[in-house]
N, C-alpha and C. Protein backbone atom coordinates (compact mmCIF):
# COMPACT_ATOMS: atom_id res chain seq x y z
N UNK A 1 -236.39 117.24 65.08
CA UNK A 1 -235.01 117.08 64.78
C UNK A 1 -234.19 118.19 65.46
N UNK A 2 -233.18 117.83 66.13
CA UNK A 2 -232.39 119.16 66.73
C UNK A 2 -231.98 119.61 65.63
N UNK A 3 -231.96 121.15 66.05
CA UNK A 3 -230.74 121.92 65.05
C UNK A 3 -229.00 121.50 65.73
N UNK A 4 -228.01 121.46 64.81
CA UNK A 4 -226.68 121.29 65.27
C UNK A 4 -226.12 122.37 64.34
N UNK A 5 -226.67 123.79 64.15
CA UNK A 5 -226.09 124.57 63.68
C UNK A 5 -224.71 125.06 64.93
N UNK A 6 -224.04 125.88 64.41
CA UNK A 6 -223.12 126.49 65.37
C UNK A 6 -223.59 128.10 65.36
N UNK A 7 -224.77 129.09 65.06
CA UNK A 7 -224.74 130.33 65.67
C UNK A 7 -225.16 130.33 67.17
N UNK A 8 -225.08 131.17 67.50
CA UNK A 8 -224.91 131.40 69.13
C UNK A 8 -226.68 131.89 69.62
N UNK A 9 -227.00 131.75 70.35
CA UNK A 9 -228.74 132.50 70.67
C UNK A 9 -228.44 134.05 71.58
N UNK A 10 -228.80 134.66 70.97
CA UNK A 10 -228.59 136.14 71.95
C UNK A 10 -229.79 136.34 71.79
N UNK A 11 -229.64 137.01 73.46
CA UNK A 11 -231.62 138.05 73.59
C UNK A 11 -231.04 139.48 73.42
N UNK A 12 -231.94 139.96 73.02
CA UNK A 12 -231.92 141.61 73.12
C UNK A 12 -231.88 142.15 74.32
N UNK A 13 -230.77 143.22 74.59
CA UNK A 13 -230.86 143.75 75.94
C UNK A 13 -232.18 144.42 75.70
N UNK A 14 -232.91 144.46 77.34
CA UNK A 14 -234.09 145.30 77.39
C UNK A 14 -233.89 146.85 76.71
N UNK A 15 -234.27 147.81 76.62
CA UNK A 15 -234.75 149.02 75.85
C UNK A 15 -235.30 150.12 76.75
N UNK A 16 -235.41 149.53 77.88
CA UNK A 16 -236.01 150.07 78.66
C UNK A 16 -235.01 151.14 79.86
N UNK A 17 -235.07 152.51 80.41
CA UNK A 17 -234.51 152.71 81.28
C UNK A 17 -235.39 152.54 82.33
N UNK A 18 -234.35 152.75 83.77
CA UNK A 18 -234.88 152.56 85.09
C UNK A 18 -235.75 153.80 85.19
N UNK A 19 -236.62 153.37 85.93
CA UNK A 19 -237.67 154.78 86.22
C UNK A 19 -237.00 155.79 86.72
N UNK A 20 -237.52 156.63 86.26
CA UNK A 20 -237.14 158.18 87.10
C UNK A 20 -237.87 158.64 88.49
N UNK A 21 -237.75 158.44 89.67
CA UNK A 21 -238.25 159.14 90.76
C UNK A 21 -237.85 160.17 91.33
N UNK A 22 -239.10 160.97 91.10
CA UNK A 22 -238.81 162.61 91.94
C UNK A 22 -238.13 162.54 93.43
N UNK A 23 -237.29 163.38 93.62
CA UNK A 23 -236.83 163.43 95.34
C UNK A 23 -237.73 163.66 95.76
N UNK A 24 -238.91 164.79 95.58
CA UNK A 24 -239.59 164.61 96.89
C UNK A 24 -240.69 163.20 97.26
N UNK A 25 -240.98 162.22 96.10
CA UNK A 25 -241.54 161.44 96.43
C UNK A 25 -240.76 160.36 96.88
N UNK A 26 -239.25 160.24 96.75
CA UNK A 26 -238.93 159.23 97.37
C UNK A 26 -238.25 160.00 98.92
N UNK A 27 -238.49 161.23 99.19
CA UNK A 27 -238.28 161.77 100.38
C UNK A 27 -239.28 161.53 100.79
N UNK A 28 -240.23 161.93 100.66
CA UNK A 28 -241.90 161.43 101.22
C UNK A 28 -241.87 159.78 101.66
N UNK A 29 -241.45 159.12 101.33
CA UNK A 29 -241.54 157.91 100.85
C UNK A 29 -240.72 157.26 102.20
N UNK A 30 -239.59 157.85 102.07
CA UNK A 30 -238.69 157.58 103.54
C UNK A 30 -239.07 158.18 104.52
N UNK A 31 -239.75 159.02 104.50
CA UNK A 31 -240.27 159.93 105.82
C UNK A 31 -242.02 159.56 106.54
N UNK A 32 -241.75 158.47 105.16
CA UNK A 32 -243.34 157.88 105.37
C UNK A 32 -244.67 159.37 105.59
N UNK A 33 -243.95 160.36 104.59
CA UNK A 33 -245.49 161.26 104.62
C UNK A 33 -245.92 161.37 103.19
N UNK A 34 -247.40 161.92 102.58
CA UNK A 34 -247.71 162.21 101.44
C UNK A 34 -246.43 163.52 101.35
N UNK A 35 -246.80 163.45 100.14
CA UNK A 35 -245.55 164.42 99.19
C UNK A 35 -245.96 165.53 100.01
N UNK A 36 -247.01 166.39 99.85
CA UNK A 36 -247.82 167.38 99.75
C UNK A 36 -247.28 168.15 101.05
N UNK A 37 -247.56 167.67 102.38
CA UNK A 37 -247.88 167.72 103.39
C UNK A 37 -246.38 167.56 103.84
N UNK A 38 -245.29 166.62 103.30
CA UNK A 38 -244.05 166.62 103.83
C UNK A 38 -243.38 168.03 103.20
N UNK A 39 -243.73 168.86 101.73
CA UNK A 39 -243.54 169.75 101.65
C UNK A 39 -243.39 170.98 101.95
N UNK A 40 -244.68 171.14 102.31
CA UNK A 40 -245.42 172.04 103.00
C UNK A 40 -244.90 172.14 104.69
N UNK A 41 -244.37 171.04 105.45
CA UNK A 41 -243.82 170.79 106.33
C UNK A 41 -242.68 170.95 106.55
N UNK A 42 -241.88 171.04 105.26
CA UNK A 42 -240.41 171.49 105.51
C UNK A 42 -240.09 172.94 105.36
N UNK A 43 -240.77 173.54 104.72
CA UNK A 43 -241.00 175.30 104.33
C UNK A 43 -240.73 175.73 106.11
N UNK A 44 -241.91 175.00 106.81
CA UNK A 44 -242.42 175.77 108.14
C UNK A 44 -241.20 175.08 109.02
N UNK A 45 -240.48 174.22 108.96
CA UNK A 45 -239.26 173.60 109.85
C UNK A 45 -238.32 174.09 109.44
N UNK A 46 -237.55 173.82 108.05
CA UNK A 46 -236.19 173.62 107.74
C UNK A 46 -235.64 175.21 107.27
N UNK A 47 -236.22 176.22 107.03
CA UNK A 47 -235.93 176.97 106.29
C UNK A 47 -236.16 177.95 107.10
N UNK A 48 -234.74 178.79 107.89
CA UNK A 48 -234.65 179.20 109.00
C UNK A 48 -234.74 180.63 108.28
N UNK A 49 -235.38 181.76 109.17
CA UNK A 49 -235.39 183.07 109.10
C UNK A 49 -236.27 183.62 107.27
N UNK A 50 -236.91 182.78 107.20
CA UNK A 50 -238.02 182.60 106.49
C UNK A 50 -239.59 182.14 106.47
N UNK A 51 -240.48 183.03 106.14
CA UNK A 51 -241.62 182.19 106.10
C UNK A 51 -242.09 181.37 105.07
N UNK A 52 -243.08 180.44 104.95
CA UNK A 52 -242.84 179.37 104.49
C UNK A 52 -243.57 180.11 102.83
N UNK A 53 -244.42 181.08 103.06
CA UNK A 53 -244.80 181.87 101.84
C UNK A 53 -243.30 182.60 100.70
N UNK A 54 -242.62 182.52 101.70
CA UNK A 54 -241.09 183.05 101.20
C UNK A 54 -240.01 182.35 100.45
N UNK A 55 -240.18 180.72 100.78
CA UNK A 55 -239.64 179.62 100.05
C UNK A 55 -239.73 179.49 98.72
N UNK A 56 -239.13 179.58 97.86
CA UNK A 56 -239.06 179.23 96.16
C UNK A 56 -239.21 177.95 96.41
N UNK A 57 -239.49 177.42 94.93
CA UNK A 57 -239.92 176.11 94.36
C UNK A 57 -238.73 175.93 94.24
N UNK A 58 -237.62 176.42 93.63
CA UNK A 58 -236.41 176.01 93.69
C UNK A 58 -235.24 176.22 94.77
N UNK A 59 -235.48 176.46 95.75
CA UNK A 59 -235.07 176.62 97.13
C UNK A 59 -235.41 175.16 97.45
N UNK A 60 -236.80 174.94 97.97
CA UNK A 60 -237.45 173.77 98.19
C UNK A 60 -236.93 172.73 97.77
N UNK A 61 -236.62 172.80 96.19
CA UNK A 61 -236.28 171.63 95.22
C UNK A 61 -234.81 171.50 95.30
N UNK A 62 -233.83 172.38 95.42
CA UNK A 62 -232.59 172.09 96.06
C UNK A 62 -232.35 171.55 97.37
N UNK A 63 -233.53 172.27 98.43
CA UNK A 63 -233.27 171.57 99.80
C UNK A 63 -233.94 169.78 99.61
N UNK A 64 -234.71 169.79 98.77
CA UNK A 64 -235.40 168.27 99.11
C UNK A 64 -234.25 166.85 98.38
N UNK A 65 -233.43 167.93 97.08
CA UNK A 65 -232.72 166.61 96.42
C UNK A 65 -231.46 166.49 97.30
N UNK A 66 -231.54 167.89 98.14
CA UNK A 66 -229.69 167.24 99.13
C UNK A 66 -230.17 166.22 100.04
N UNK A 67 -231.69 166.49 100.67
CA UNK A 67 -232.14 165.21 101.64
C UNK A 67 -232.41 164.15 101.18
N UNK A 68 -232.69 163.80 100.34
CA UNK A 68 -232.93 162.60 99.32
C UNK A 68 -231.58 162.09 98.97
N UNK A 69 -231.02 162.82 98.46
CA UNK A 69 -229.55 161.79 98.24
C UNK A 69 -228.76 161.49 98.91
N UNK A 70 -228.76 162.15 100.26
CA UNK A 70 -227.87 161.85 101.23
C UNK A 70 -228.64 161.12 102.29
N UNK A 71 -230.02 160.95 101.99
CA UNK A 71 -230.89 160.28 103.16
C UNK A 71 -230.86 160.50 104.46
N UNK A 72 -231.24 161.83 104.11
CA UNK A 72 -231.23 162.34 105.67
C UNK A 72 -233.00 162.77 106.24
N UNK A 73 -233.03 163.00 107.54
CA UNK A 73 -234.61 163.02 107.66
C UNK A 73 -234.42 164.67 108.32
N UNK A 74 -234.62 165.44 107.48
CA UNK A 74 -234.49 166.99 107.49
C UNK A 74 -235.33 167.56 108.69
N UNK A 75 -237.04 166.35 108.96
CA UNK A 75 -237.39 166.91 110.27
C UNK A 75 -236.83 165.99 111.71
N UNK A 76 -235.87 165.81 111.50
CA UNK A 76 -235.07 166.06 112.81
C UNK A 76 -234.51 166.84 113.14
N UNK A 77 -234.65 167.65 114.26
CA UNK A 77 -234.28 168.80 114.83
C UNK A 77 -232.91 168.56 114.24
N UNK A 78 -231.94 169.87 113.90
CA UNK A 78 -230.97 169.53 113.68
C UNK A 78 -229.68 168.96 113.21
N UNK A 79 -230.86 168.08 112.36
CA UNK A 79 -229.93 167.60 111.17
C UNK A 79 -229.70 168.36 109.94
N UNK A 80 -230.84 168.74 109.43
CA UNK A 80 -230.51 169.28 108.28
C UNK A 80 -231.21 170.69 108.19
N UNK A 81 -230.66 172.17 107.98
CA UNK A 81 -231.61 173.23 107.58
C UNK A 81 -231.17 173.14 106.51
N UNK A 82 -231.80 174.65 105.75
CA UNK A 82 -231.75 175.49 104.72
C UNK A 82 -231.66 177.01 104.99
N UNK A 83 -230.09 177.26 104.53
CA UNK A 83 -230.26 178.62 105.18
C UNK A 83 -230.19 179.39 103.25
N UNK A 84 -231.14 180.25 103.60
CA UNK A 84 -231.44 181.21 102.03
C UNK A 84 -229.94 182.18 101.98
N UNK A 85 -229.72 182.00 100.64
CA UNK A 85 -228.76 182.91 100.33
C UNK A 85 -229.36 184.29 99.66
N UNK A 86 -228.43 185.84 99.50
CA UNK A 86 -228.68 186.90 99.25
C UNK A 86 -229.35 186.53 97.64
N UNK A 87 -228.42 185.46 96.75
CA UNK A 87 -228.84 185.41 95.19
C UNK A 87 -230.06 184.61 94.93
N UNK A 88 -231.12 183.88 96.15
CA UNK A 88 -231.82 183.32 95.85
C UNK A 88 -231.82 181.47 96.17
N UNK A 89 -230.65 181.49 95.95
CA UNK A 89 -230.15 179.91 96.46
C UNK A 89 -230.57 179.71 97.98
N UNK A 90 -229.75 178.69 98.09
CA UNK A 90 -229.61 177.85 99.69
C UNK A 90 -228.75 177.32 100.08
N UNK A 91 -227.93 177.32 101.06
CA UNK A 91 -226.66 176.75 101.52
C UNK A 91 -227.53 175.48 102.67
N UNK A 92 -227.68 174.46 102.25
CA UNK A 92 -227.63 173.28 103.34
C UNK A 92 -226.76 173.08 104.19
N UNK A 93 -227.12 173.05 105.62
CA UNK A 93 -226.32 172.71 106.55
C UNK A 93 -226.94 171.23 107.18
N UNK A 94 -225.50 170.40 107.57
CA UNK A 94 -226.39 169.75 108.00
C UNK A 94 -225.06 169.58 109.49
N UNK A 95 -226.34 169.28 110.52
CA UNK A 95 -226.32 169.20 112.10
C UNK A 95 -225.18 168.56 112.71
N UNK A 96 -224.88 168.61 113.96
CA UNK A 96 -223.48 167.36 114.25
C UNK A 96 -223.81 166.00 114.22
């Protein structure tokens, strides 16, 4: 027998949020390298008048979320450094 009630059928919005992805894996990801190795790779490129033993985790982690959100490919000559500031930070530059 049909129902001929008049309430309405609603679904529950999902509950769920969108995943969270780390910049450097979706930098890795666009640069088509393992995380590890694209890391470790930007210390020794991007991060001028520094050695790569000299790079903070949060140096690193500031330079990787400006390349990630702006989708830039940091090992191209010239597009993007990291120049270290006196307080510890990093001023991103990026190339013409």
């Amino acid at each position: 027998m049909p129902d001929n009630s008049t309430a309405l059928a609603t679904t529950p919005a999902p509950s769920v949020a969108p995943a969270f992805v780390k910049s450097s894996t979706r930098l890795g990801a666009f640069l088509g390298m393992d995380t590890a190795m694209m890391l470790d790779t930007l210390k020794v490129q991007c991060f001028k008048g520094k050695r790569p033993d000299e790079v903070s985790d949060e140096q690193l982690a500031a330079f990787v979320s400006v390349a990630a959100v702006l989708e830039l490919n940091p090992l191209v000559p010239g597009m993007l450094y990291a120049y270290p500031e006196r307080n510890g930070g990093i001023t991103p530059i990026i190339g013409p």
